[in-house]
C-alpha atoms as a PDB file:
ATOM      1  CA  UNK A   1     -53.944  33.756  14.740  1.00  0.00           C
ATOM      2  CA  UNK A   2     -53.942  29.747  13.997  1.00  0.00           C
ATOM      3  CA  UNK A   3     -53.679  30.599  10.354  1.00  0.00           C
ATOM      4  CA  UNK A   4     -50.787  33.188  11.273  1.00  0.00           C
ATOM      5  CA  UNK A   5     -48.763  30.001  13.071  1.00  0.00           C
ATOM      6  CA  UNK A   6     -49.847  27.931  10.391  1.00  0.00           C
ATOM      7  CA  UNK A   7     -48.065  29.880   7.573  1.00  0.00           C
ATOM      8  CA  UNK A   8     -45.528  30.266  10.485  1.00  0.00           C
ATOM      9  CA  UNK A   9     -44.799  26.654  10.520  1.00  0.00           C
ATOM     10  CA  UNK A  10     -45.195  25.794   7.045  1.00  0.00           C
ATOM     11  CA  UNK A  11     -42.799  28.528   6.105  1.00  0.00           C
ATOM     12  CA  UNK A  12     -40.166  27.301   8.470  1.00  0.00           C
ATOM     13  CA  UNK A  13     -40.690  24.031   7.348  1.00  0.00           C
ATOM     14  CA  UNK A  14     -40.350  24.697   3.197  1.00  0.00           C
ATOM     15  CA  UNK A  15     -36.777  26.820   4.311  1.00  0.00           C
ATOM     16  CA  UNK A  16     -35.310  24.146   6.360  1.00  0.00           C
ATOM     17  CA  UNK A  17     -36.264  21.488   3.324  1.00  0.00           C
ATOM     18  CA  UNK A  18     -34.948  23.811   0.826  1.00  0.00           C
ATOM     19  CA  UNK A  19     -31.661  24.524   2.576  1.00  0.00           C
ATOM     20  CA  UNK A  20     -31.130  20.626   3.680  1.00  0.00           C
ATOM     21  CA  UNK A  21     -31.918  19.948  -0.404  1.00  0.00           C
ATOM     22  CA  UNK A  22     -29.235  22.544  -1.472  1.00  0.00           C
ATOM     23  CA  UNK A  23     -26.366  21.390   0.925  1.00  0.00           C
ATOM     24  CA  UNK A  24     -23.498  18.921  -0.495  1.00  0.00           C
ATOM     25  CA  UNK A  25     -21.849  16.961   1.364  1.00  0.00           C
ATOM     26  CA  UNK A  26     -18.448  17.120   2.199  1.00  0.00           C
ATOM     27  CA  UNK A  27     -15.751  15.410   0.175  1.00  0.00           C
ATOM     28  CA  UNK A  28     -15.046  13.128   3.303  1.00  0.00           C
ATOM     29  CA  UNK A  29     -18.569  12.226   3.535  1.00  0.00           C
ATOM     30  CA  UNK A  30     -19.226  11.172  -0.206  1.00  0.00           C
ATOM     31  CA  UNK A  31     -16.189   9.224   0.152  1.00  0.00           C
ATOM     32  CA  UNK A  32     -17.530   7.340   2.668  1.00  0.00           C
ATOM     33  CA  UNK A  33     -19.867   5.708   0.582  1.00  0.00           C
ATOM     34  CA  UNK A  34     -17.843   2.499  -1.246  1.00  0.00           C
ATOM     35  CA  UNK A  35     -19.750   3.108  -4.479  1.00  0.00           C
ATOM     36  CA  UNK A  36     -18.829   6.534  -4.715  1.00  0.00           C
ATOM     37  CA  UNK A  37     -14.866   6.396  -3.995  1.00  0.00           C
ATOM     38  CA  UNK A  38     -14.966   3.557  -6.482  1.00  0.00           C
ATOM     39  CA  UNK A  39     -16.156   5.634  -9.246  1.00  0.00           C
ATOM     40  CA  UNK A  40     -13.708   8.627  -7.995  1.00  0.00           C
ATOM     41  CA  UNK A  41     -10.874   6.408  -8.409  1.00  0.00           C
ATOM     42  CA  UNK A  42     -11.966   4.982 -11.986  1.00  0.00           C
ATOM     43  CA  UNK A  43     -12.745   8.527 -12.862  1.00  0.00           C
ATOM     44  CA  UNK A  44      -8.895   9.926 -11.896  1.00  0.00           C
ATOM     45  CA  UNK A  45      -7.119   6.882 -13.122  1.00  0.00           C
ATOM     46  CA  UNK A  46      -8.714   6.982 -16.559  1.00  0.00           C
ATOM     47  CA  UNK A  47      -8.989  10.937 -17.241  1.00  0.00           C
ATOM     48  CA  UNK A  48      -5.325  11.707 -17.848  1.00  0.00           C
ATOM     49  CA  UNK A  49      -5.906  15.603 -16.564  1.00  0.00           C
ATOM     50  CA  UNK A  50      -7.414  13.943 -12.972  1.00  0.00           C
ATOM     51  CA  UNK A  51      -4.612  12.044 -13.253  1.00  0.00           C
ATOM     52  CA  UNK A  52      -1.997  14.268 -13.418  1.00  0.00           C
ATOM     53  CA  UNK A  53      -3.325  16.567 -10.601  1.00  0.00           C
ATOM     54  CA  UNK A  54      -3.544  13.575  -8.486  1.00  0.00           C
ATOM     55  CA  UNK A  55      -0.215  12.611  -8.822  1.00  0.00           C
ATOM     56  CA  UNK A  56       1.439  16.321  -8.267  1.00  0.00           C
ATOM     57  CA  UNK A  57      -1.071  16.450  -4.691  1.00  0.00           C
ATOM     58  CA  UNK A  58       0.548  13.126  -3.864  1.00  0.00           C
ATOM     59  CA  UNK A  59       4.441  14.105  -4.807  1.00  0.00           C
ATOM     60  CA  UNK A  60       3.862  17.315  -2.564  1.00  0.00           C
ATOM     61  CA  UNK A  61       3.103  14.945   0.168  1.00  0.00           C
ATOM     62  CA  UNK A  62       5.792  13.766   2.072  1.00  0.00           C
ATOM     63  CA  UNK A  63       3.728  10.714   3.431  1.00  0.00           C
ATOM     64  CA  UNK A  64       2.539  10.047   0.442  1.00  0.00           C
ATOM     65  CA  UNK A  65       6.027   9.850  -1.491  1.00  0.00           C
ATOM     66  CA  UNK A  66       7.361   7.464   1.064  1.00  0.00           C
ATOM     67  CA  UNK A  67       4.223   5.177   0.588  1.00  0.00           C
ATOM     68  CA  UNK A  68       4.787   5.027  -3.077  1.00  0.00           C
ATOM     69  CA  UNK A  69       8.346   4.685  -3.378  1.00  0.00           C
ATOM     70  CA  UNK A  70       8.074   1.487  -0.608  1.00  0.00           C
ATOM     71  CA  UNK A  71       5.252  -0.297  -3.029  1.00  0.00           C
ATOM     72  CA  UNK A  72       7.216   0.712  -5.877  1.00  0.00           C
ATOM     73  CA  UNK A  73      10.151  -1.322  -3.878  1.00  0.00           C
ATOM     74  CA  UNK A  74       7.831  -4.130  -2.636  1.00  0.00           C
ATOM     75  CA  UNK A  75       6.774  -5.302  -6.011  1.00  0.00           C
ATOM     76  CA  UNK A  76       9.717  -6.628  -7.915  1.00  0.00           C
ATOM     77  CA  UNK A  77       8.400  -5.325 -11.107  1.00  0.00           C
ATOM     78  CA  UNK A  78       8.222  -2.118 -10.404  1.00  0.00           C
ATOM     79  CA  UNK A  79      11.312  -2.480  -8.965  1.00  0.00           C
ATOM     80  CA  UNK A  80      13.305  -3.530 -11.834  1.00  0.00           C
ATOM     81  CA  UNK A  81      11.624  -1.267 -13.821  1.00  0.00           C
ATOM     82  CA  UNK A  82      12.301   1.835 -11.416  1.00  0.00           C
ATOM     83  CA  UNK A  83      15.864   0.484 -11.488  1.00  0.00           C
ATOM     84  CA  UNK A  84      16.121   0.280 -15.285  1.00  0.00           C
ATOM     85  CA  UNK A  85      14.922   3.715 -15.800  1.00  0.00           C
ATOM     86  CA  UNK A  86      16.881   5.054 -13.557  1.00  0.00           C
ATOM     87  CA  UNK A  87      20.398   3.390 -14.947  1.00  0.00           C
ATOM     88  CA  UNK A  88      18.560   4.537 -18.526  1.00  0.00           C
ATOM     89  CA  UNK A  89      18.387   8.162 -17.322  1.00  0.00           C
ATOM     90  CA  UNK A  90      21.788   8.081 -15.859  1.00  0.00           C
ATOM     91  CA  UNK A  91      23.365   7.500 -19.203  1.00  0.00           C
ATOM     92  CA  UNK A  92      22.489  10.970 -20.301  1.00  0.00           C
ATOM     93  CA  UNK A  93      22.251  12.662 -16.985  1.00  0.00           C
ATOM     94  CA  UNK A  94      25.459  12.547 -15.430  1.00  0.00           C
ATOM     95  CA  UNK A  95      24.657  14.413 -12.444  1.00  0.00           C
ATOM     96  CA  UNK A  96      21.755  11.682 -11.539  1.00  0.00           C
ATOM     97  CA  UNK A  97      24.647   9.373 -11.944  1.00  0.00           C
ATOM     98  CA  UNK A  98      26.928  10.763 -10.053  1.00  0.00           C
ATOM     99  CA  UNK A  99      24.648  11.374  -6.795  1.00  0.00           C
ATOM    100  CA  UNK A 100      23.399   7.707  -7.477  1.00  0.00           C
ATOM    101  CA  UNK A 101      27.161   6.742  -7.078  1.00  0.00           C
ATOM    102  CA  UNK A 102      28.069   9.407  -4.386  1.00  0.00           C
ATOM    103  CA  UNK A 103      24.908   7.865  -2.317  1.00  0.00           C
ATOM    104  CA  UNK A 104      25.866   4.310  -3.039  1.00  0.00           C
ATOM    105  CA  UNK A 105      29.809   4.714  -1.742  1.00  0.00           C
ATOM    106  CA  UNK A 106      27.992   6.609   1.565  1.00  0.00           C
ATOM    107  CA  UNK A 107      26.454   3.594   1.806  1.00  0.00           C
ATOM    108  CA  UNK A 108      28.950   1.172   1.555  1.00  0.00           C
ATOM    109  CA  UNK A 109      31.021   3.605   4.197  1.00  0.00           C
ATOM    110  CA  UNK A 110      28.729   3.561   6.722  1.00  0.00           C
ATOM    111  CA  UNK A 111      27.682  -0.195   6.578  1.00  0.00           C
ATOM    112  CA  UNK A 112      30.569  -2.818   6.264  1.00  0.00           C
ATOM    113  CA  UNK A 113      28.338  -5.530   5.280  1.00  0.00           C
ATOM    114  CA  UNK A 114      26.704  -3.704   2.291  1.00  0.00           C
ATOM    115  CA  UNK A 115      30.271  -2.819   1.292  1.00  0.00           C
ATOM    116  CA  UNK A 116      31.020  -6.465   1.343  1.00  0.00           C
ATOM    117  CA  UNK A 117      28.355  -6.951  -0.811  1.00  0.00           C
ATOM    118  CA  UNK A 118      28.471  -4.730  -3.170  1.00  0.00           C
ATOM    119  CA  UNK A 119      32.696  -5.828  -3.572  1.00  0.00           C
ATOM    120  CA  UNK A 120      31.058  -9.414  -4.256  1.00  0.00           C
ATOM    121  CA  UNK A 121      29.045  -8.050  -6.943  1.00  0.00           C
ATOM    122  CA  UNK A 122      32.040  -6.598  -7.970  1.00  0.00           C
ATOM    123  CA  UNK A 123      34.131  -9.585  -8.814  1.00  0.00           C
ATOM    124  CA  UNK A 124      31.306 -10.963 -10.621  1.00  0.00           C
ATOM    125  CA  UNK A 125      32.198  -8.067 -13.071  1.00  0.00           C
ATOM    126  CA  UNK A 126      35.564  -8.579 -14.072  1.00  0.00           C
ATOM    127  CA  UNK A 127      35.404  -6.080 -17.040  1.00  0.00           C
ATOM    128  CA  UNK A 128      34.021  -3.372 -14.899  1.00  0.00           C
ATOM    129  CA  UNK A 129      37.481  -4.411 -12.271  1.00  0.00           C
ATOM    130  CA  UNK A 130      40.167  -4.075 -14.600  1.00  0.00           C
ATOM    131  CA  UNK A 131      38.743  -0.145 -16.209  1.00  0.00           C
ATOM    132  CA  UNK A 132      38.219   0.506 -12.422  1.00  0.00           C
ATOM    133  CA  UNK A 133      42.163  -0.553 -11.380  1.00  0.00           C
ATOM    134  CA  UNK A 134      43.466   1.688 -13.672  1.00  0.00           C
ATOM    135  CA  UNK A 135      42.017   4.650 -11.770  1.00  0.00           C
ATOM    136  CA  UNK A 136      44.537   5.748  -9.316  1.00  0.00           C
ATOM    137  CA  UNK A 137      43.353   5.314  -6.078  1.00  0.00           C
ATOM    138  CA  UNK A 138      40.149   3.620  -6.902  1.00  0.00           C
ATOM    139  CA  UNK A 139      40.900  -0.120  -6.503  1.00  0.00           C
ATOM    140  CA  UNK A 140      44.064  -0.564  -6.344  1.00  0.00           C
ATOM    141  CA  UNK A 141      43.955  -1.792  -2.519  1.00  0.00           C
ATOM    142  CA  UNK A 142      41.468  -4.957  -4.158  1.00  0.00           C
ATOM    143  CA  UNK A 143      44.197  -6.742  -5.610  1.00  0.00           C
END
């Protein structure tokens, strides 16, 4: 009988080992370790596949769009860049440029001080005035 519980107890004992030895842990949990997010993060930045999966997860993620485009907006590199592209990809898309403009007048509607603003900019352009006053209807009421 005390070999019986013996074997018993040893048995139980190699299973539980086994099983603890064969579980992962979670992706949470290996996270939590500094060392190992560090490496994740080297990993996806520098493997242009990780990358790219990354980057579609985070662009299906509301939360995670609106984080991005703020730092993009914080950093004034990014910023100017974001902005060049955009005015770059506007040249040959000219429905991009024409929500860009239908987005920028809704603006300058609903805020009178950004409409200000943007008619200061305005006069600093004096080219971009005189092809706009020949647009009936445009800016004609500037003069």
């Amino acid at each position: 009988m005390k070999k019986h519980t013996t074997l018993s107890i040893l048995f139980a004992a190699t299973v539980t080992f086994l099983t603890s030895c064969n579980s992962s842990p979670s992706a949470d949990q290996y996270l939590q370790n500094e060392h190992h997010r560090k490496g994740v993060v080297q990993a996806m930045v520098h493997h242009q596949p990780y990358m790219s999966e990354m980057m579609q997860e985070m662009m299906n993620n509301d939360s995670c769009k609106q984080m991005m485009m703020a730092n993009i907006m914080d950093d004034p590199s990014m910023r100017g860049m974001t902005l060049d592209n955009m005015m770059n990809r506007s040249k040959t898309d000219t429905s991009m440029f024409k929500t860009m403009m239908g987005k920028t007048m809704k603006m300058c509607n609903d805020d009178t001080s950004k409409c200000a603003m943007m008619m200061g900019s305005m006069h600093t352009h004096p080219n971009v005035m005189k092809s706009m006053q020949g647009i009936p209807g445009r800016m004609d009421d500037l003069k």
